[in-house]
Protein backbone atom coordinates (compact mmCIF):
# COMPACT_ATOMS: atom_id res chain seq x y z
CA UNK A 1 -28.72 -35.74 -111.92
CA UNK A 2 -30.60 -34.88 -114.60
CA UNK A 3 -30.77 -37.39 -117.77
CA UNK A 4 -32.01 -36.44 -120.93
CA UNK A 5 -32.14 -38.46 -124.72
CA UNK A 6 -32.06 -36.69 -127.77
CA UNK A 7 -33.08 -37.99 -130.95
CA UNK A 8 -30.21 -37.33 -133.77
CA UNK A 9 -31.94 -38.27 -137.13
CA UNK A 10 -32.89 -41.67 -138.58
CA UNK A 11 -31.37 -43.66 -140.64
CA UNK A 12 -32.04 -47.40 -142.60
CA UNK A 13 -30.49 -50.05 -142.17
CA UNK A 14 -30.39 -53.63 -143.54
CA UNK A 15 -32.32 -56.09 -141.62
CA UNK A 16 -29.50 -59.16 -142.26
CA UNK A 17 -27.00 -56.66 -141.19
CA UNK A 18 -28.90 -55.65 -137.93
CA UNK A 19 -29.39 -59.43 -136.68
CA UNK A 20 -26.80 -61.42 -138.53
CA UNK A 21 -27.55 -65.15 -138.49
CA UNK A 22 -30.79 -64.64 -136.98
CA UNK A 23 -33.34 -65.67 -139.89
CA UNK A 24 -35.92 -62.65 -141.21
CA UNK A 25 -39.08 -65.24 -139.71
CA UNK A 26 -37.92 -64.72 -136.02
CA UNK A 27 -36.47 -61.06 -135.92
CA UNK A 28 -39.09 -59.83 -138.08
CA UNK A 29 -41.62 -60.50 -135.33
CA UNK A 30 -39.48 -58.19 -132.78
CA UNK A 31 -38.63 -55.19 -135.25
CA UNK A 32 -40.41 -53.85 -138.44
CA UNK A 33 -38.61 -53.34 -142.00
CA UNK A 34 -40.32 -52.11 -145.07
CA UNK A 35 -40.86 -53.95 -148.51
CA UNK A 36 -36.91 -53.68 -149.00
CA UNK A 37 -35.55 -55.26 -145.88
CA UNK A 38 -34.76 -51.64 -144.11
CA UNK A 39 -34.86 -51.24 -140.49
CA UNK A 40 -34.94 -47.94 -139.52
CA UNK A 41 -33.28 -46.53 -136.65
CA UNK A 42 -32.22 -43.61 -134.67
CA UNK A 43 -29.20 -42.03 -133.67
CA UNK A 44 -29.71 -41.69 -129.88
CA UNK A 45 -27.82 -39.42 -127.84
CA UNK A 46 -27.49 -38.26 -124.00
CA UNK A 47 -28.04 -35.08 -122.05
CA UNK A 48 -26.49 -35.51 -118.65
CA UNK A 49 -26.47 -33.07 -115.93
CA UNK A 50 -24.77 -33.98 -112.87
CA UNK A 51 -25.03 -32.64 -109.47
CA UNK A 52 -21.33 -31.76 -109.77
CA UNK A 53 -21.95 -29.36 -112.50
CA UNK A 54 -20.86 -31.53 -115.39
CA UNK A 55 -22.51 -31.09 -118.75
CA UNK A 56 -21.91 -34.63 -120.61
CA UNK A 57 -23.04 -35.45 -124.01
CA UNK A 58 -22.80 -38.99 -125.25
CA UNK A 59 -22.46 -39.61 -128.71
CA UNK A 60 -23.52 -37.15 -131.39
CA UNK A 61 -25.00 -39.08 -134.23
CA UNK A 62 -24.33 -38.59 -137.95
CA UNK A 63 -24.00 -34.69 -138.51
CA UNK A 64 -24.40 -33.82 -141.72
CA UNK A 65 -20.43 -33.99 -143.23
CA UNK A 66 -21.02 -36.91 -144.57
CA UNK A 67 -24.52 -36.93 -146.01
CA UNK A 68 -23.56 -37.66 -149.77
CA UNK A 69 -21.54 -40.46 -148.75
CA UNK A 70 -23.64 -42.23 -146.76
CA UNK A 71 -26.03 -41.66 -148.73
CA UNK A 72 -27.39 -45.25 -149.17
CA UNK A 73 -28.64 -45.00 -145.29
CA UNK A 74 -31.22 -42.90 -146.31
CA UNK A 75 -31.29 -40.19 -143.48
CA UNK A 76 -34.02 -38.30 -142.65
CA UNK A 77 -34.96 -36.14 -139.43
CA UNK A 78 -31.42 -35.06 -138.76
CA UNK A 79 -31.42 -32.01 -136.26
CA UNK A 80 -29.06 -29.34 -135.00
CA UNK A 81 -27.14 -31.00 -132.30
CA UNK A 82 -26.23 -27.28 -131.24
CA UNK A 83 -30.05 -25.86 -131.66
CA UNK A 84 -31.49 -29.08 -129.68
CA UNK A 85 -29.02 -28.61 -127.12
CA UNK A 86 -30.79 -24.73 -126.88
CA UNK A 87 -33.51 -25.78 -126.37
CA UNK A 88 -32.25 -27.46 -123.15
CA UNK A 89 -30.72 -24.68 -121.68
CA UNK A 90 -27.53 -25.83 -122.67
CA UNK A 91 -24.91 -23.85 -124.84
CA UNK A 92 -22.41 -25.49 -126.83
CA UNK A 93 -19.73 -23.78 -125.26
CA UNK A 94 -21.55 -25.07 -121.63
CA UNK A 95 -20.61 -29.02 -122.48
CA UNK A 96 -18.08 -30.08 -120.18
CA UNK A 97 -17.25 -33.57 -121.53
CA UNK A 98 -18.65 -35.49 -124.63
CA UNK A 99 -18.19 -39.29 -124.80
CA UNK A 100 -18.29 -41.17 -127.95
CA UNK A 101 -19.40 -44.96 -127.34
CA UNK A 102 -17.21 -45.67 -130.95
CA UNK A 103 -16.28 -43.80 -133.68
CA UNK A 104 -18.19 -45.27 -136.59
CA UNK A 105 -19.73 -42.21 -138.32
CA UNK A 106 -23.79 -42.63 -136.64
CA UNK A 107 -22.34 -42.13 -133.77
CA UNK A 108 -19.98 -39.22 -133.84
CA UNK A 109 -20.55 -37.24 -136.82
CA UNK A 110 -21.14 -34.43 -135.01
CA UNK A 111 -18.21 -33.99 -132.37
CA UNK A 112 -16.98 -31.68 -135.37
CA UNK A 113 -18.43 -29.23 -137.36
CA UNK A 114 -17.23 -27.04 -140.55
CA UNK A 115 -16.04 -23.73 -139.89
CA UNK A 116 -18.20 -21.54 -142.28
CA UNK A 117 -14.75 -19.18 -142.51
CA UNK A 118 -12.33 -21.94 -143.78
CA UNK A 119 -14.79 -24.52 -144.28
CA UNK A 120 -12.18 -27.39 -142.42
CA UNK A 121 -14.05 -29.25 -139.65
CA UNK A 122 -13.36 -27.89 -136.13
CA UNK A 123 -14.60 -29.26 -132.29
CA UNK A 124 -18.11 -28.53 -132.03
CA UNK A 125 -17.88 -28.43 -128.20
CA UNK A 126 -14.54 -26.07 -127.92
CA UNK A 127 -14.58 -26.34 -124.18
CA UNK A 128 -15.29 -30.26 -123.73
CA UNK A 129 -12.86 -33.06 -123.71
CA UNK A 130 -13.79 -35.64 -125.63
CA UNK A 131 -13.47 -39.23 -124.16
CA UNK A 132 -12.78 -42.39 -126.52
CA UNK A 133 -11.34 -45.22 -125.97
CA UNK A 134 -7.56 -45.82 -126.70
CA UNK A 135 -8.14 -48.85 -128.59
CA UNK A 136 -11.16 -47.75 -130.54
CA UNK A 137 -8.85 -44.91 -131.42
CA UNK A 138 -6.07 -46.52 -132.88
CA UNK A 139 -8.89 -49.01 -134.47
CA UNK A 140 -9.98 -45.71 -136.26
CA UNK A 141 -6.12 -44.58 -137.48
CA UNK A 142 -5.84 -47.90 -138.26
CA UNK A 143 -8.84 -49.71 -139.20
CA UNK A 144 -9.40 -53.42 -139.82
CA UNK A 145 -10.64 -53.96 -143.77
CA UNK A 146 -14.57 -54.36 -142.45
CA UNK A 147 -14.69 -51.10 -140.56
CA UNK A 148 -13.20 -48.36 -142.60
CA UNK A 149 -16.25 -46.91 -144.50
CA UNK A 150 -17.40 -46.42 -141.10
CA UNK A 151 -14.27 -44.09 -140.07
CA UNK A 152 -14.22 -40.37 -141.56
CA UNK A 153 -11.19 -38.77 -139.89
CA UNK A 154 -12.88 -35.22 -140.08
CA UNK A 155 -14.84 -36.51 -136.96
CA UNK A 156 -12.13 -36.33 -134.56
CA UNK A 157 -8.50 -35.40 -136.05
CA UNK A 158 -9.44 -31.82 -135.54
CA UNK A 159 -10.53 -32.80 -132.05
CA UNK A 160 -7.10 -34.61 -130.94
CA UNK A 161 -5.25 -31.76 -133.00
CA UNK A 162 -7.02 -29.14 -130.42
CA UNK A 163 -5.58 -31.74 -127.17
CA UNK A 164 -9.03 -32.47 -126.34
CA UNK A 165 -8.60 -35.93 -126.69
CA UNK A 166 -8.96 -38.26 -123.38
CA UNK A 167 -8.06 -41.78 -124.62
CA UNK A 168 -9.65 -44.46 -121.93
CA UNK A 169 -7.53 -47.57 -121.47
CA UNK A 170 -9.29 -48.76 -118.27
CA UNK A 171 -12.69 -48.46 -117.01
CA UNK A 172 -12.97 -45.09 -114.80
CA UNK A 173 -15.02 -42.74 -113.40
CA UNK A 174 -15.67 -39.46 -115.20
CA UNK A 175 -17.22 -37.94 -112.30
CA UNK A 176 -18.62 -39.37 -108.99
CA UNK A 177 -22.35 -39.90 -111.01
CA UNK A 178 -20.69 -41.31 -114.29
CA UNK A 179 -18.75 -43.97 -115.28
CA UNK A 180 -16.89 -45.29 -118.16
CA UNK A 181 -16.58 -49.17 -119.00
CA UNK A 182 -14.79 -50.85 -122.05
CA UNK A 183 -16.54 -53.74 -124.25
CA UNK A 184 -14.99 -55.24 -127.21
CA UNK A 185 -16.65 -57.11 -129.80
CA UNK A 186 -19.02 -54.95 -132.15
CA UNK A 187 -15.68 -52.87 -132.41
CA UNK A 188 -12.61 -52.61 -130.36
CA UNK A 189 -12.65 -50.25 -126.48
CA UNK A 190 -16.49 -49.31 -127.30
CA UNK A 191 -17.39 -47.29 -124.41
CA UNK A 192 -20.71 -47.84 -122.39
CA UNK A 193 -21.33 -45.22 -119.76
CA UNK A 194 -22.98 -45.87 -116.60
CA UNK A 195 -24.79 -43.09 -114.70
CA UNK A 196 -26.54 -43.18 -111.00
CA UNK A 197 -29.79 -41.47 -111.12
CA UNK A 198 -32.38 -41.43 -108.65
CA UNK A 199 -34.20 -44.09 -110.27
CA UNK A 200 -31.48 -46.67 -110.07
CA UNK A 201 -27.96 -46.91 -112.50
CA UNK A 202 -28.70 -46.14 -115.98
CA UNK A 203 -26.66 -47.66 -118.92
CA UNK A 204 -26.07 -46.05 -122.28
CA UNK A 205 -25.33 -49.72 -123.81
CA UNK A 206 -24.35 -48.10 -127.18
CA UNK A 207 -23.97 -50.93 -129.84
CA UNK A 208 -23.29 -53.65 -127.35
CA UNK A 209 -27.16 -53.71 -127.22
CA UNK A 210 -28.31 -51.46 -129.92
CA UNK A 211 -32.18 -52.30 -130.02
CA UNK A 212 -34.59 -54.04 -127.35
CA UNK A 213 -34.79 -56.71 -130.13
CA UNK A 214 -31.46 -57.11 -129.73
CA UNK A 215 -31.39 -58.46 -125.78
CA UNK A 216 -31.15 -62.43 -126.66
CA UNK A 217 -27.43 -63.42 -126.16
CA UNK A 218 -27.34 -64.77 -129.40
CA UNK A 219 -29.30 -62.11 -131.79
CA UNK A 220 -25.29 -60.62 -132.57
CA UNK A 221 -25.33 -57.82 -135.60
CA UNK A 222 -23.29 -58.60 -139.26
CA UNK A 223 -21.54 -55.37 -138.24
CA UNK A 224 -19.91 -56.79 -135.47
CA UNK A 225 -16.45 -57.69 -135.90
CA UNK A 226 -15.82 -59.63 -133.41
CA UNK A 227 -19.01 -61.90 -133.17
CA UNK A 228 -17.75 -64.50 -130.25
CA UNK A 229 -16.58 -61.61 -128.03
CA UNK A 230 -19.60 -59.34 -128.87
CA UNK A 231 -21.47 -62.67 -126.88
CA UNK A 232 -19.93 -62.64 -124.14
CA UNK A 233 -19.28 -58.90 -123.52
CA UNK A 234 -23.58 -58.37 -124.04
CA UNK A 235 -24.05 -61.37 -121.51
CA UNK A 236 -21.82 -59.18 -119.09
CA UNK A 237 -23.85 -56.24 -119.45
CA UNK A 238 -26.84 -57.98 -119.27
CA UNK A 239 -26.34 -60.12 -115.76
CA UNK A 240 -25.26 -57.12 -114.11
CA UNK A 241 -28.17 -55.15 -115.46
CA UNK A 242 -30.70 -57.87 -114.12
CA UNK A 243 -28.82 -58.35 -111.10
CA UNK A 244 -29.01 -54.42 -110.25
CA UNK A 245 -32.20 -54.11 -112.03
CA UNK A 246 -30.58 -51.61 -114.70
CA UNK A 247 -31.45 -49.33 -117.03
CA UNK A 248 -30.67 -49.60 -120.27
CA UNK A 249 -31.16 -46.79 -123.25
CA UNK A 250 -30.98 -48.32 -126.93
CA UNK A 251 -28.93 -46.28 -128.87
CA UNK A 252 -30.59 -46.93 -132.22
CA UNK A 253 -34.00 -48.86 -131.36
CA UNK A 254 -37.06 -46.60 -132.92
CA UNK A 255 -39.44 -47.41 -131.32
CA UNK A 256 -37.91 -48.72 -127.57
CA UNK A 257 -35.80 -46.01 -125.45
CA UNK A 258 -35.24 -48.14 -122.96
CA UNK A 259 -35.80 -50.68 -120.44
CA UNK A 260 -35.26 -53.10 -117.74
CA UNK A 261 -34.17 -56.58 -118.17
CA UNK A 262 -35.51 -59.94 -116.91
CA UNK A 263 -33.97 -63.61 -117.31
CA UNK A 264 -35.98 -66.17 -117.29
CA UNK A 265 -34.73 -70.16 -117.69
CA UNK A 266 -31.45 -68.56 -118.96
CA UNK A 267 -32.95 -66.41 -121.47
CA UNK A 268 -32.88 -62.22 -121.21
CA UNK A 269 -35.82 -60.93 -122.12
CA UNK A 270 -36.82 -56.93 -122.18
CA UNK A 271 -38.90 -56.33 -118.81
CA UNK A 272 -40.19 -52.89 -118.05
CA UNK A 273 -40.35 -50.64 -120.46
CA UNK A 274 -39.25 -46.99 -119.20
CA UNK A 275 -41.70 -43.93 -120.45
CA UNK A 276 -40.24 -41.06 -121.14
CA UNK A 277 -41.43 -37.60 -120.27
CA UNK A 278 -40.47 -35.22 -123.06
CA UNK A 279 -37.25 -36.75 -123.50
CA UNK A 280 -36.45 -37.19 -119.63
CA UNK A 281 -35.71 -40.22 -117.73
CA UNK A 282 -38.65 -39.62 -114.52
CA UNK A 283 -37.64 -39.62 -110.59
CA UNK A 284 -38.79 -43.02 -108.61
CA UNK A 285 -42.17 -42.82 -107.70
């Protein structure tokens, strides 16, 4: 297996948002913001390669659809999902499977694209399936008052209109290397996807965990809806990930990929800090 994380674009974000109760003294000292509260983040994605001959892609970030809209985020950096993918090795038409953790906009902008002939969006990946989960989908037909700015249906009715839509309603395997789990709480059937690599089962945490700052039980993000159960769904990901001495990739930390975890007097903590080589999660030494 062959992992790889691609940097999307960067975006900025409000500091209250991205730690909730947490007071600016405490999470200030874990992640930077500028002179107007603004963290800013990135829109991480995954290359995975699998021994089986599965090309998965997980998430897409923001494309660039919605750029006047969301135009109060600021983005800057944004890529070619398609070019970076080139520069892989990897065609567009070569993706077997692309998961989307959720479907607010940062994270699958660009599982469509517009069709420079009609200019209506159309499946970037025309021979993936596209994985959500079935209750994040019917969250994003029909969303709760505090998450629909974050739905565009552009993003994926053209993907369920070309019945490449895989709604997940249990956790499952997507292959014998990669797996799909459900967590609730930031938004409902968020999708984390766990992947067995040679240096030990790697977790794309998506925005149960969205920055190494994040890893305290408590430190729970204004844009989750469902603060109690985001708790408890991040402590489950987290005692299995010290446990099994995990991987974790941050889907929107700048400045941490990702990392081990440690607990210590019932407290998680960020351990081991993985370094990346050119984008690639290394072998065990």
């Amino acid at each position: 297996m062959k992992i790889e994380l691609i940097e999307s674009g960067y975006f900025l974000a409000d500091g209250g948002a991205m730690f909730g109760a947490i007071p600016k003294a405490a999470w200030k000292r874990r992640y930077p913001c500028n002179d107007e509260n603004q963290c800013r983040l990135t829109m991480r994605c995954v290359l995975v390669r699998t021994g089986c001959g599965r090309v998965i892609l997980v998430d897409t970030g923001a494309g660039n659809k919605q750029l006047k809209a969301l135009s109060y985020y600021k983005f800057s950096e944004l890529i070619d999902l398609e070019e970076a993918l080139l520069k892989k090795g990897v065609t567009a038409d070569m993706v077997t499977d692309v998961v989307l953790s959720h479907l607010h906009f940062d994270h699958c902008g660009y599982a469509t694209v517009k069709d420079p002939s009609s200019h209506s969006a159309r499946p970037a990946f025309p021979n993936a399936t596209y994985w959500v989960g079935e209750t994040q989908w019917n969250n994003f037909i029909h969303p709760t008052p505090l998450e629909a700015d974050a739905y565009f249906p552009e993003n994926l009715l053209p993907v369920e209109e070309s019945g490449k839509l895989s709604l997940v309603s249990e956790d499952t395997y997507l292959c014998q290397e990669v797996s799909l789990r459900l967590y609730n709480g930031h938004t409902p059937g968020q999708l984390a996807v766990y992947m067995n690599h040679p240096s030990g089962t790697v977790v794309f945490a998506g925005d149960v965990i969205p920055l190494a700052a994040s890893v305290s039980a408590e430190w729970i993000s204004a844009y989750d809806t469902y603060p109690v159960i985001s708790y408890h769904e991040k402590v489950r990901m987290l005692e299995e990930a010290v446990l099994q001495n995990q991987i974790l990739i941050y889907c929107h930390d700048a400045y941490t990929a990702c990392s081990t975890i440690k607990k210590i007097n019932n407290f998680y903590r960020v351990d081991k800090k993985i370094a990346l080589q050119d984008g690639e999660l290394p072998q065990c030494q």
